[in-house]
Protein backbone atom coordinates (compact mmCIF):
# COMPACT_ATOMS: atom_id res chain seq x y z
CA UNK A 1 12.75 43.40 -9.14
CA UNK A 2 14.16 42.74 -5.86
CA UNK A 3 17.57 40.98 -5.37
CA UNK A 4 16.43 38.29 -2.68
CA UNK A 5 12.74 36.75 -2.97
CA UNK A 6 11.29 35.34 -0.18
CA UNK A 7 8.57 32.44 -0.71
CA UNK A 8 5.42 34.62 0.21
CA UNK A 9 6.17 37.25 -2.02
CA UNK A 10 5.57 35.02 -4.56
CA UNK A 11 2.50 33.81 -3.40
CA UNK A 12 1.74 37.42 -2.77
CA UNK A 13 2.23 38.33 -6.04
CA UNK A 14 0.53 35.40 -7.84
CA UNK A 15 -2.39 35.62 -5.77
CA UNK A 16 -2.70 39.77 -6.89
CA UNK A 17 -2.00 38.12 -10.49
CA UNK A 18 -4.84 35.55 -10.55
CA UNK A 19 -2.07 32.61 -11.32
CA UNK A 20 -2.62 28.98 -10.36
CA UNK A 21 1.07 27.67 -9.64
CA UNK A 22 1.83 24.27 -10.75
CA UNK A 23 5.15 22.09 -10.13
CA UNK A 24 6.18 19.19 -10.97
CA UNK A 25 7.43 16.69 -8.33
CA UNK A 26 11.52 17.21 -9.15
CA UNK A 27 11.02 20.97 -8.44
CA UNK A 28 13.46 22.59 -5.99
CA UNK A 29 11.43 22.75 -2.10
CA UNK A 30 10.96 26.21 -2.21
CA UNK A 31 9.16 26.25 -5.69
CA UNK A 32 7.27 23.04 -4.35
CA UNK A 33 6.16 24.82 -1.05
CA UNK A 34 4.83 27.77 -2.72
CA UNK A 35 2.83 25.71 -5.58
CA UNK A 36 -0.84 25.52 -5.18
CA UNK A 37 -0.42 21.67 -6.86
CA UNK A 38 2.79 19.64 -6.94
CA UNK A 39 2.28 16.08 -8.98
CA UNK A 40 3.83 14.07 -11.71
CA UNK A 41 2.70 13.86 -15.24
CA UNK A 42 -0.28 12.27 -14.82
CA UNK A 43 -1.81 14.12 -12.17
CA UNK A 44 -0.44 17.60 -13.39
CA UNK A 45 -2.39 16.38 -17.02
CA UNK A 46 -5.77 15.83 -14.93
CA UNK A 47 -5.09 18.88 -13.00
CA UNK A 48 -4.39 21.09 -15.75
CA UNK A 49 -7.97 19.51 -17.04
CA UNK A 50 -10.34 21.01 -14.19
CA UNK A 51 -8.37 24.25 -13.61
CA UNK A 52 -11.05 27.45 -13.24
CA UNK A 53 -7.93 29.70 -13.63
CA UNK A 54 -7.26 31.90 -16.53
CA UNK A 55 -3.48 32.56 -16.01
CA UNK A 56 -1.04 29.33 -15.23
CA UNK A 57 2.72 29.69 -14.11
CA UNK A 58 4.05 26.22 -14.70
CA UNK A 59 7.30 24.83 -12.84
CA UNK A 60 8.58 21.75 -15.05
CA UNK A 61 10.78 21.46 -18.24
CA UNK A 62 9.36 22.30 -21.81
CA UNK A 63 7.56 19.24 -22.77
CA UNK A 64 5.22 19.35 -19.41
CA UNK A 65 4.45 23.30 -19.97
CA UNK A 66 3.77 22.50 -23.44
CA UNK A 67 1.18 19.59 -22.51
CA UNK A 68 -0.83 22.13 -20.35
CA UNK A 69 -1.04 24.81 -22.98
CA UNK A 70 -2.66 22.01 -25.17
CA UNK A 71 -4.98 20.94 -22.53
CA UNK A 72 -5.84 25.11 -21.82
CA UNK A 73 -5.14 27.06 -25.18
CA UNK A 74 -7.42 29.88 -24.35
CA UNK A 75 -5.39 30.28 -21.23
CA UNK A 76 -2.03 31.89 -20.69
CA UNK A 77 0.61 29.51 -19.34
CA UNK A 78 3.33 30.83 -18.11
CA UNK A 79 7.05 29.13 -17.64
CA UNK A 80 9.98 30.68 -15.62
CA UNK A 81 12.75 29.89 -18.60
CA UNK A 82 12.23 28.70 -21.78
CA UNK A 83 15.84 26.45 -21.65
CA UNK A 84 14.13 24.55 -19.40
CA UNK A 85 14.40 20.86 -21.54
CA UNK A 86 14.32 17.24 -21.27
CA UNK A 87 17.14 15.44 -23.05
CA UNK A 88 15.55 12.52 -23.63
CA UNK A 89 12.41 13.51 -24.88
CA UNK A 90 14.71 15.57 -27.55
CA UNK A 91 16.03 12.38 -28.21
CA UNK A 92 13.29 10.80 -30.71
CA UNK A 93 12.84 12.41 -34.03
CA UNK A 94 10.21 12.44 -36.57
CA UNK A 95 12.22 10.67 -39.35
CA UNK A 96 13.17 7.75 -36.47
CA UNK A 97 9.19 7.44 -35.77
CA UNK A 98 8.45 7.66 -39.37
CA UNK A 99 11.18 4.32 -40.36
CA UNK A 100 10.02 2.75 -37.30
CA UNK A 101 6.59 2.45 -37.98
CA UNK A 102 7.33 1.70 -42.21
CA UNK A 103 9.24 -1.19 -40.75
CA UNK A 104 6.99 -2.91 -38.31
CA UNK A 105 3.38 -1.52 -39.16
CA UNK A 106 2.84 -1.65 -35.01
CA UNK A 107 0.87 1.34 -33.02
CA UNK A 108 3.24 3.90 -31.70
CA UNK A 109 2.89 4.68 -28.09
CA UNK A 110 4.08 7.84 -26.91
CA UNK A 111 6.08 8.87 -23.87
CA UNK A 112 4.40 11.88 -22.02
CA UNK A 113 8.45 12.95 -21.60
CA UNK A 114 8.39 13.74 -25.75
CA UNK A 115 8.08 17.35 -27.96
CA UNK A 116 4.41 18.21 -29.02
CA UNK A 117 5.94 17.07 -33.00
CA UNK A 118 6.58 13.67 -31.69
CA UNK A 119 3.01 13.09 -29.74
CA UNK A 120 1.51 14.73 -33.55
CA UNK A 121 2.78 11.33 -35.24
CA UNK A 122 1.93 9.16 -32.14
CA UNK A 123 -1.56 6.65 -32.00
CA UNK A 124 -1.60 6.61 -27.98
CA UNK A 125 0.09 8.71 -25.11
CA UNK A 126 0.84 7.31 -21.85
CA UNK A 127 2.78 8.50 -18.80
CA UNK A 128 5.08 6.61 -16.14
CA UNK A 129 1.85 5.60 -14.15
CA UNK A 130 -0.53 4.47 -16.59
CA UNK A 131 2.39 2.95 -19.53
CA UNK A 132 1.77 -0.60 -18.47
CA UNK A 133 -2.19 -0.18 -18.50
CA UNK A 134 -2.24 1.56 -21.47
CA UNK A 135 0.23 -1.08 -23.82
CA UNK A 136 -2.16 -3.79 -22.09
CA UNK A 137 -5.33 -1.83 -23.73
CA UNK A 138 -4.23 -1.39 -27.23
CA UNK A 139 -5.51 -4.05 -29.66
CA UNK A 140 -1.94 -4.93 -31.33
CA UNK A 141 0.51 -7.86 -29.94
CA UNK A 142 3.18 -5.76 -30.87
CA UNK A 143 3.63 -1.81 -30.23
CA UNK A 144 6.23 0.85 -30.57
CA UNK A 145 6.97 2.83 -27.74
CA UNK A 146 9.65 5.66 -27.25
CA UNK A 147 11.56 7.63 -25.85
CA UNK A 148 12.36 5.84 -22.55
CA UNK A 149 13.90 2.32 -23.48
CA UNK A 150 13.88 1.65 -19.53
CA UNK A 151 10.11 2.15 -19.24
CA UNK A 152 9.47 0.28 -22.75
CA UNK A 153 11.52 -2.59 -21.06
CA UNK A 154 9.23 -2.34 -18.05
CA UNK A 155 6.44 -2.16 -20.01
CA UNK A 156 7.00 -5.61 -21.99
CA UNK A 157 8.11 -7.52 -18.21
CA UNK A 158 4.08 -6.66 -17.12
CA UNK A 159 2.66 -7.00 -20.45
CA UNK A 160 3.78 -9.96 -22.30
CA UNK A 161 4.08 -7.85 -25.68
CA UNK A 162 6.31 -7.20 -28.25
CA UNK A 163 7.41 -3.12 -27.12
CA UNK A 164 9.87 -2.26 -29.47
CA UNK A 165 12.07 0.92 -28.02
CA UNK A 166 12.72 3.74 -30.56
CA UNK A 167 15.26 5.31 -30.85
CA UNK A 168 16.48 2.63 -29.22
CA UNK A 169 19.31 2.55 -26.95
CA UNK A 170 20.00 6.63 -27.18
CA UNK A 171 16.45 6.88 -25.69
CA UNK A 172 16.66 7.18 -21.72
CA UNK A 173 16.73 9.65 -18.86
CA UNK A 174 20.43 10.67 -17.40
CA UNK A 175 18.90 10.85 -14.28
CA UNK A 176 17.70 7.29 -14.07
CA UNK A 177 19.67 5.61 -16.76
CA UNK A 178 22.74 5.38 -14.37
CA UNK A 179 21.97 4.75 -11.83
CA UNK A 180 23.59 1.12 -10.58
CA UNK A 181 22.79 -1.75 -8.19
CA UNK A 182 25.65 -0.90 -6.45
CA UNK A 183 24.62 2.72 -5.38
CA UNK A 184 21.58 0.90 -3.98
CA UNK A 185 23.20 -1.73 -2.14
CA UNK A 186 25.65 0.78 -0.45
CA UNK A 187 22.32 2.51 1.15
CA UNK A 188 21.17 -1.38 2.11
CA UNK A 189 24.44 -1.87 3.71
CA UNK A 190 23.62 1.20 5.72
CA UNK A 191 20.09 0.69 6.21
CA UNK A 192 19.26 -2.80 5.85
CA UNK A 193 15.43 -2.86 7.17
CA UNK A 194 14.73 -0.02 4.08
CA UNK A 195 12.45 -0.52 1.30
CA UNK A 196 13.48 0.23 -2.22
CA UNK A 197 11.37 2.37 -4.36
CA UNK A 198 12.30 2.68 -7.96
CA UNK A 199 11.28 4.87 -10.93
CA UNK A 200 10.15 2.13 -13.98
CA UNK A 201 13.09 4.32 -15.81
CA UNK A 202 15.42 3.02 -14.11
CA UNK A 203 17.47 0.58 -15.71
CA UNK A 204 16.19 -3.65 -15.27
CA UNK A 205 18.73 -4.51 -13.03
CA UNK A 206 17.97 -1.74 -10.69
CA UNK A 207 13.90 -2.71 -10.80
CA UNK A 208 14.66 -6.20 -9.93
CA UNK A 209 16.15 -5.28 -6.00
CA UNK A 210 13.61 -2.92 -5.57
CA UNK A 211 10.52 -3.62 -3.21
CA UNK A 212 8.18 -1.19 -5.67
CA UNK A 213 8.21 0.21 -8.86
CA UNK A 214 6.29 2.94 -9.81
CA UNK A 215 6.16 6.58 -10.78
CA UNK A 216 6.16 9.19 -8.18
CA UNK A 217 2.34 9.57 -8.05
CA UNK A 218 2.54 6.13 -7.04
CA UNK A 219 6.00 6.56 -5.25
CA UNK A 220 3.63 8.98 -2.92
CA UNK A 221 0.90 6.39 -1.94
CA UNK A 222 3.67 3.17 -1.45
CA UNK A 223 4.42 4.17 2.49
CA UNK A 224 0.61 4.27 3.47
CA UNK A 225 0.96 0.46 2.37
CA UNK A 226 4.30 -0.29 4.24
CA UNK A 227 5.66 -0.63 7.62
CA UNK A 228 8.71 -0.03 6.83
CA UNK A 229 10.45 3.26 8.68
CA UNK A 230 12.91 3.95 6.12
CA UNK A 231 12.91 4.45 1.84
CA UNK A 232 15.19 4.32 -0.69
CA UNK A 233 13.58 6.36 -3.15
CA UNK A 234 14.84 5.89 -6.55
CA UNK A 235 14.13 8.96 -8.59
CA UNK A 236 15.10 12.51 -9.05
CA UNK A 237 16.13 13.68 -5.39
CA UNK A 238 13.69 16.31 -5.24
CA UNK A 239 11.03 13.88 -5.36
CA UNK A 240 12.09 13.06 -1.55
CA UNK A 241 11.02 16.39 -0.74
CA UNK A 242 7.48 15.58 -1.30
CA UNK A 243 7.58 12.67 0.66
CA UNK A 244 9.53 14.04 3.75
CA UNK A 245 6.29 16.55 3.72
CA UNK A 246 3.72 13.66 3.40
CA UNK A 247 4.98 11.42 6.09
CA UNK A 248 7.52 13.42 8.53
CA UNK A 249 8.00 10.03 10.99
CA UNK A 250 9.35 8.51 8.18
CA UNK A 251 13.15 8.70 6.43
CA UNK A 252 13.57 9.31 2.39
CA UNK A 253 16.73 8.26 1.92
CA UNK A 254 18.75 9.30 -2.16
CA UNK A 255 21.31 8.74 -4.45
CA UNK A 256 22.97 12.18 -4.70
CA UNK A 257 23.70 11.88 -8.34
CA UNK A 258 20.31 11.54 -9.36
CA UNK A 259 19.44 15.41 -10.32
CA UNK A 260 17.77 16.89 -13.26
CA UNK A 261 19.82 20.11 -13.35
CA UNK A 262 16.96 21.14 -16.38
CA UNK A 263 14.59 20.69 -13.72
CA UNK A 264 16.33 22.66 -11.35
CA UNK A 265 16.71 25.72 -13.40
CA UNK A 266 13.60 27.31 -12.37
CA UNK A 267 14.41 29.16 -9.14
CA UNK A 268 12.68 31.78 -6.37
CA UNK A 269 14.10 34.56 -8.66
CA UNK A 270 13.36 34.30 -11.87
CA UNK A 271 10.01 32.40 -11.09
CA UNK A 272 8.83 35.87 -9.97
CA UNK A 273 10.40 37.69 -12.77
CA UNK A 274 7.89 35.50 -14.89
CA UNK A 275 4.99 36.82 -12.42
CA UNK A 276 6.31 40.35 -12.60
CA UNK A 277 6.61 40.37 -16.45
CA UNK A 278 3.67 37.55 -17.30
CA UNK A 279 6.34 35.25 -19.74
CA UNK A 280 8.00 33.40 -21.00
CA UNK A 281 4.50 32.54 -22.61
CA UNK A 282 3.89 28.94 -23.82
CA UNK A 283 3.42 29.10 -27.42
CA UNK A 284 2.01 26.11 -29.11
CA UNK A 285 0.70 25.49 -33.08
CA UNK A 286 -2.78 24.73 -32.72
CA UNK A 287 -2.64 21.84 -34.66
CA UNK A 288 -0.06 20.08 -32.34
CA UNK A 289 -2.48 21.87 -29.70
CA UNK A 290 -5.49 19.60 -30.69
CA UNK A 291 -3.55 16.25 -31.22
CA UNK A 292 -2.19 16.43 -27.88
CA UNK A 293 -5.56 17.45 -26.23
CA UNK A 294 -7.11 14.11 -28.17
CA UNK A 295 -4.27 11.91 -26.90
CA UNK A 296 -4.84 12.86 -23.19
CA UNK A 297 -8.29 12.36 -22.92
CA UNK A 298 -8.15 9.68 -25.33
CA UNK A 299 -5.53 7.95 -22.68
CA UNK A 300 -7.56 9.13 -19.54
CA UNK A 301 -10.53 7.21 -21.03
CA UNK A 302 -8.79 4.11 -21.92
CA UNK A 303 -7.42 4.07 -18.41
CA UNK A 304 -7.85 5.92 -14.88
CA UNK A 305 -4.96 3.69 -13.25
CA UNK A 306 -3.08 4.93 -10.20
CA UNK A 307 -3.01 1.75 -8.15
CA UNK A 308 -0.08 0.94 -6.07
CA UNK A 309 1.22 -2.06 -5.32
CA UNK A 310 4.73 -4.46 -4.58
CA UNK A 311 6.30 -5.42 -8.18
């Protein structure tokens, strides 16, 4: 194992290894450079779909990794570290799920940011870019919807229904939950011709000064639509990596505090200790396996939705 890895060894190595590489969009640049696909949720769900390759080294946190074993179980899927979590997706427990849906006999919508045990008990999946369309399309006035209170908030602005957040107010992102109008408007003070781009978990306040709202798969697509120069981009800051790379005349502006330090944990290193050693393997049970497999294509049917557009 050597102490400093460059970039194209790992490619090197992955390519000897027969590994498709896929990252998530809050990956560090280096891991993001040397993926053969970089997307959010959505898109690494469809990708993960039409893969040929028998061997998968997945950069993301647990929840993602475990969503691609589901859609591949023959395959091996491969993770850098298994400590790799998301906080808020640990946040909604069966027994909250279970009283929930006693109490108001609604469908329960699922998060794509949720453990395999929570999508088991779940009637319909959804991610950040297809929540809205997906609410809209099931046959009940009133739905549950957890984790992300934010995007359940969101949800009921576009949708007119009754979206009932469980857990509740413990259910959010740290990355987005935080953030504040005024971190925005210092940027606008700075740069006052920018356009605002905002993650739907952001908090309301923060949606209602921003120019878009979307996830990043959408984020990505927003400045073909634009004139504007300059971006505020809402999100996890290495989601401004992605579009510095897409569209180099323009300027991706952050808000430094806005890291997932889970996210962040895979690194050059021990990214090729997991191609060196083939593991951390994804293990899944197949039962959660099959119920997760159901409620992606089951969602991917009842909508294909990756428009873009002003709020």
């Amino acid at each position: 194992m050597p102490y400093v890895v460059e970039p194209e060894m790992l490619r090197q190595l992955a390519k000897e290894k027969g590994y498709l590489i896929m990252a998530h969009n809050y990956q560090i640049p280096e891991l993001q450079r040397i993926a053969d696909f970089v997307g959010d949720s959505l898109q690494l769900a469809r990708q993960a779909m039409e893969t040929n390759a028998e061997r998968i080294l997945f950069l993301g946190v647990d929840f993602m990794a475990e969503t691609v074993k589901a859609l591949n179980p023959e395959k091996k899927v491969v993770v850098p570290v298994l400590c790799a979590t998301c906080p808020m997706a640990n946040s909604l427990t069966e027994e909250e799920i279970a009283k929930a849906k006693e109490k108001y006999d609604a469908p329960f919508v699922v998060y794509v940011n949720s453990t395999a045990r929570t999508k088991f008990l779940a009637d319909y999946l959804c991610t950040s870019a297809n929540a809205v369309d997906v609410v809209r399309n099931v046959p009940s006035d009133t739905v549950l919807f957890g984790p992300d209170k934010n995007l359940a908030s969101y949800v009921a602005e576009k949708t007119g229904k009754r979206v009932i957040p469980i857990p509740g107010e413990l259910g959010y992102c740290h990355v987005h939950n935080f953030v504040t109008t005024a971190q925005v408007r210092k940027l606008l003070e700075k740069y006052p011709d920018a356009e605002v781009m905002v993650h739907p978990e952001v908090p309301e306040q923060v949606r209602k000064i921003a120019h878009f709202v979307g996830s990043t798969a959408q984020m990505e697509k927003y400045p073909m639509a634009s004139s504007a120069k300059t971006f505020i981009v809402v999100t996890e800051v290495g989601m401004a990596e992605k579009l510095r790379a897409l569209y180099p005349d323009r300027t991706f502006l952050t808000i430094d505090s806005m890291v997932c330090y889970n996210m962040k944990k895979n690194n050059l290193r021990n990214t090729y200790r997991a191609l060196l050693s083939d593991g951390p393997e994804v293990v899944l049970d197949e039962r959660l396996g099959e119920k997760i497999r159901k409620l992606v294509e089951d969602m991917l049917k009842l909508t294909a939705s990756t428009h873009v557009g002003k709020k």
